[in-house]
N, C-alpha and C. Protein backbone atom coordinates (compact mmCIF):
# COMPACT_ATOMS: atom_id res chain seq x y z
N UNK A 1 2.04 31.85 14.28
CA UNK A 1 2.75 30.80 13.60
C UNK A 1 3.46 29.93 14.63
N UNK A 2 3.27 28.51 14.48
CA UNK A 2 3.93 27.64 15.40
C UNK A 2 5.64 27.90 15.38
N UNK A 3 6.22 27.35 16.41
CA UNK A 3 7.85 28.05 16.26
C UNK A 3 8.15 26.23 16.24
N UNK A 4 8.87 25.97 14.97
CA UNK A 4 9.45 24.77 14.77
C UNK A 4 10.40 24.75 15.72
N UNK A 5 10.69 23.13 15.74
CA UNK A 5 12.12 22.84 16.86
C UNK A 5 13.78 23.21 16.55
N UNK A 6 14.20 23.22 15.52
CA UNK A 6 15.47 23.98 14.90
C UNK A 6 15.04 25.73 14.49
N UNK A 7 13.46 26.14 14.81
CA UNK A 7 13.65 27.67 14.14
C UNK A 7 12.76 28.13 12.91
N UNK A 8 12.07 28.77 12.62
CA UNK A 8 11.96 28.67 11.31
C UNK A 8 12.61 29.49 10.32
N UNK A 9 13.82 29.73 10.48
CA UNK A 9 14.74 30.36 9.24
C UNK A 9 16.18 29.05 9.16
N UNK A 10 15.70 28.25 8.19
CA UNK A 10 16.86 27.08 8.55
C UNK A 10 17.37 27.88 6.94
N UNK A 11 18.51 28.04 6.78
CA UNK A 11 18.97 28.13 5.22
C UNK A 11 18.91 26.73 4.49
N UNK A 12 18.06 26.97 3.18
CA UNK A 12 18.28 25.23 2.70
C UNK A 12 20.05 25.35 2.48
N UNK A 13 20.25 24.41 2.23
CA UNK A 13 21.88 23.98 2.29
C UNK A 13 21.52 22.48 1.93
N UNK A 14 22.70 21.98 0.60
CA UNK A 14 22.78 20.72 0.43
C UNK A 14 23.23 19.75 1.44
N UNK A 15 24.09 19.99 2.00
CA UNK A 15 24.67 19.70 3.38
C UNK A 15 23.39 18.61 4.55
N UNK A 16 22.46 20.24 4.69
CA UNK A 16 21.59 19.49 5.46
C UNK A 16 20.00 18.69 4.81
N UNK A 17 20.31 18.06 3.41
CA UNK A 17 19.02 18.38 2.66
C UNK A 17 18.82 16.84 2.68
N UNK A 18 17.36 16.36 2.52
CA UNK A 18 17.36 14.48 2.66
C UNK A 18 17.71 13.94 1.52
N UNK A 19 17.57 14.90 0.32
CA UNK A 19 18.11 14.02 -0.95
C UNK A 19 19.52 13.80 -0.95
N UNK A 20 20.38 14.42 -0.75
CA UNK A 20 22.00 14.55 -0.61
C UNK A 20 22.71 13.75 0.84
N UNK A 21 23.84 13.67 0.37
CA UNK A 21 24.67 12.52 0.99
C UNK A 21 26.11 13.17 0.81
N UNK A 22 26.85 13.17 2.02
CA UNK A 22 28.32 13.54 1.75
C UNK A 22 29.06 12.90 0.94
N UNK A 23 30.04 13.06 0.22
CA UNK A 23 30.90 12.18 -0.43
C UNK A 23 31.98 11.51 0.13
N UNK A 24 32.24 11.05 0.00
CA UNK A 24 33.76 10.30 1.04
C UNK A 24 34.82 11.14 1.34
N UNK A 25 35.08 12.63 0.42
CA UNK A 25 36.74 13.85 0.87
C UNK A 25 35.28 14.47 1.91
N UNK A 26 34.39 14.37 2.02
CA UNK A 26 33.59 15.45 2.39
C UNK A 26 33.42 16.94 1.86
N UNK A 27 34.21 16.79 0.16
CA UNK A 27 34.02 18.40 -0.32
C UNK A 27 32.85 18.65 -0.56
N UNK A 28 31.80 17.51 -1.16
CA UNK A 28 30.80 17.79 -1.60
C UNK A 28 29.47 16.96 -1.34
N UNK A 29 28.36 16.89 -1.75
CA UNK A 29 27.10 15.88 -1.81
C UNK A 29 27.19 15.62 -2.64
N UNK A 30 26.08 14.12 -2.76
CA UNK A 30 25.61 13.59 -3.90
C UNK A 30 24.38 13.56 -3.79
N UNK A 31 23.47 14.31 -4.69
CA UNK A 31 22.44 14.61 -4.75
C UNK A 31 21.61 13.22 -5.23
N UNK A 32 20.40 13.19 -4.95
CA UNK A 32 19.81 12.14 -5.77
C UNK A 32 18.90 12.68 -7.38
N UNK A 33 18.89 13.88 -6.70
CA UNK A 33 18.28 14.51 -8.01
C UNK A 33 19.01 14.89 -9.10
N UNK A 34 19.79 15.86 -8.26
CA UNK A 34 20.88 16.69 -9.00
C UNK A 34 22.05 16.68 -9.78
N UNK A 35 22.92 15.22 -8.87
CA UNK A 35 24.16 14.68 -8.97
C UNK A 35 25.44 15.69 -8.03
N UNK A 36 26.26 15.66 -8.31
CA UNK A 36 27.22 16.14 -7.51
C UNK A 36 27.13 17.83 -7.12
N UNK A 37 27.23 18.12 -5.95
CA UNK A 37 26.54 19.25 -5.94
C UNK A 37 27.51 20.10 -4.49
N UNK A 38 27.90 21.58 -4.74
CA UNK A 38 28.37 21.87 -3.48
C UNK A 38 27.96 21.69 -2.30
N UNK A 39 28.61 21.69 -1.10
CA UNK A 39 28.17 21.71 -0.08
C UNK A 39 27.14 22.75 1.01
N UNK A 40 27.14 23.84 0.13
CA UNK A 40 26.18 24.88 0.87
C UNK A 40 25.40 25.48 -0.43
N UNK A 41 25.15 24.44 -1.39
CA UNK A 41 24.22 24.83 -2.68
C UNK A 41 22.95 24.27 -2.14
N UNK A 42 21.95 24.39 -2.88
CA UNK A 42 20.64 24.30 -2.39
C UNK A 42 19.68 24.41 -4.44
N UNK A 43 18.51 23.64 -4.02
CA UNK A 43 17.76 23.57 -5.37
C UNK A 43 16.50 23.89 -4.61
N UNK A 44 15.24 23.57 -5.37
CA UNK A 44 14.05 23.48 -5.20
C UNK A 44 13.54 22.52 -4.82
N UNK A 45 14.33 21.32 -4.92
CA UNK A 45 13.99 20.17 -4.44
C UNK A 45 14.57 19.68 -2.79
N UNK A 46 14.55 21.05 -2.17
CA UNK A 46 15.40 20.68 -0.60
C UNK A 46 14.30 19.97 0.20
N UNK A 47 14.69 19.49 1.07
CA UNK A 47 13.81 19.14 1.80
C UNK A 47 14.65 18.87 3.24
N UNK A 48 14.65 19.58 4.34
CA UNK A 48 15.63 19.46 5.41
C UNK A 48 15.42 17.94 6.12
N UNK A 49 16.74 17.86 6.85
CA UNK A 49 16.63 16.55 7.29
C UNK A 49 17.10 17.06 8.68
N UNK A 50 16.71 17.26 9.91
CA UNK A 50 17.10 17.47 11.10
C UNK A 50 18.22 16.65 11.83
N UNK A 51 18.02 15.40 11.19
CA UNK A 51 19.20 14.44 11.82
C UNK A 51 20.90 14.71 11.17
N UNK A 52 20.72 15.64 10.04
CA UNK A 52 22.04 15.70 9.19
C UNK A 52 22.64 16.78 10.28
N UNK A 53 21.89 17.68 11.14
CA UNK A 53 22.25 18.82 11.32
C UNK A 53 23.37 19.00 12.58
N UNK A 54 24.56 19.63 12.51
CA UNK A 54 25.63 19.39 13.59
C UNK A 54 25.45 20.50 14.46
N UNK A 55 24.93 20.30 16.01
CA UNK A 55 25.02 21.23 17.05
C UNK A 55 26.21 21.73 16.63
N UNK A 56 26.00 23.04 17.16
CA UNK A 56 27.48 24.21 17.59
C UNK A 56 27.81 24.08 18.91
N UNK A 57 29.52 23.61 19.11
CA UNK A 57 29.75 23.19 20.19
C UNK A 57 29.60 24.67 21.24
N UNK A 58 29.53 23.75 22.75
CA UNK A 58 29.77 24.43 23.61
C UNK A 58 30.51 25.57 23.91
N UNK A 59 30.05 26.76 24.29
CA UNK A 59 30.96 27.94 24.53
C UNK A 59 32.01 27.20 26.19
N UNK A 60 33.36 27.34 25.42
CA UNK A 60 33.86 27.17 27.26
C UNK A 60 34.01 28.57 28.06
N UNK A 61 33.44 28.14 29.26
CA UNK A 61 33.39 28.54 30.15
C UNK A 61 35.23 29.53 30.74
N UNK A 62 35.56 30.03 31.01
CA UNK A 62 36.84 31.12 31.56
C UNK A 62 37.20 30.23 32.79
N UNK A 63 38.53 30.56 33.13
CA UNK A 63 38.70 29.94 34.20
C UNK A 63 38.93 31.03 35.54
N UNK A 64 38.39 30.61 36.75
CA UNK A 64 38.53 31.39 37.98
C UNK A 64 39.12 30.86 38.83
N UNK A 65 39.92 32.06 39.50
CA UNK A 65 40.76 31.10 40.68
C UNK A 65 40.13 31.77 41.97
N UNK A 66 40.44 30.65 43.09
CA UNK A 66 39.53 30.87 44.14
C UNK A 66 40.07 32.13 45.00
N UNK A 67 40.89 32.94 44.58
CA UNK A 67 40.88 34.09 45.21
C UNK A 67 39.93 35.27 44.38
N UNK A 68 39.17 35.06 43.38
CA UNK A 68 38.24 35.77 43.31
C UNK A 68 36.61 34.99 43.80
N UNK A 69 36.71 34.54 44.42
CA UNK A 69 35.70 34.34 45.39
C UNK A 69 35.68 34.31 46.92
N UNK A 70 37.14 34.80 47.17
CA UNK A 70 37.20 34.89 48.70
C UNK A 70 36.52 36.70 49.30
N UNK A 71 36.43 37.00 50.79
CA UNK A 71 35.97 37.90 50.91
C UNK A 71 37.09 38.54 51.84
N UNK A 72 38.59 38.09 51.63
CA UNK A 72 39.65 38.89 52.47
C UNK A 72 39.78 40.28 51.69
C-alpha cells in the first residue's frame, strides 16, 4: 500500500474536513452539508483537506551550558 503524505490513519474530524469551515468563536464548523456541527465530529460525507491541517509545534530543545562540553 502506497504511504500517503500526512499517513494513512488521519481521524476524519470536522475541523479538518473540505465541506466545513470554522465559525468566527472558533467553537465550531459550518458544514455545507450538515449545518453547524462540532469541532472533532465527523459524517460520511468527510472528505480531508490537507491545507486545514495545523503542524504540531516544535519540541524545544533543553538548554546547555558550556561547561558540559568542556574536557577539564
Amino acid at each position: 500500500m502506497k504511504q500517503k503524505i500526512y499517513g494513512n490513519r488521519i481521524e476524519p474530524a470536522c475541523d479538518v474536513c473540505q465541506m466545513g469551515k470554522r465559525s468566527a468563536d472558533g467553537q465550531a464548523v459550518l458544514c455545507a452539508k450538515k449545518g453547524i456541527m462540532p469541532l472533532y465530529h465527523s459524517c460520511r460525507k468527510f472528505i480531508y483537506d490537507p491545507l486545514k491541517r495545523e503542524p504540531t509545534p516544535n519540541q524545544q530543545l533543553p538548554a546547555y551550558s558550556p561547561e558540559e562540553f568542556s574536557l577539564d
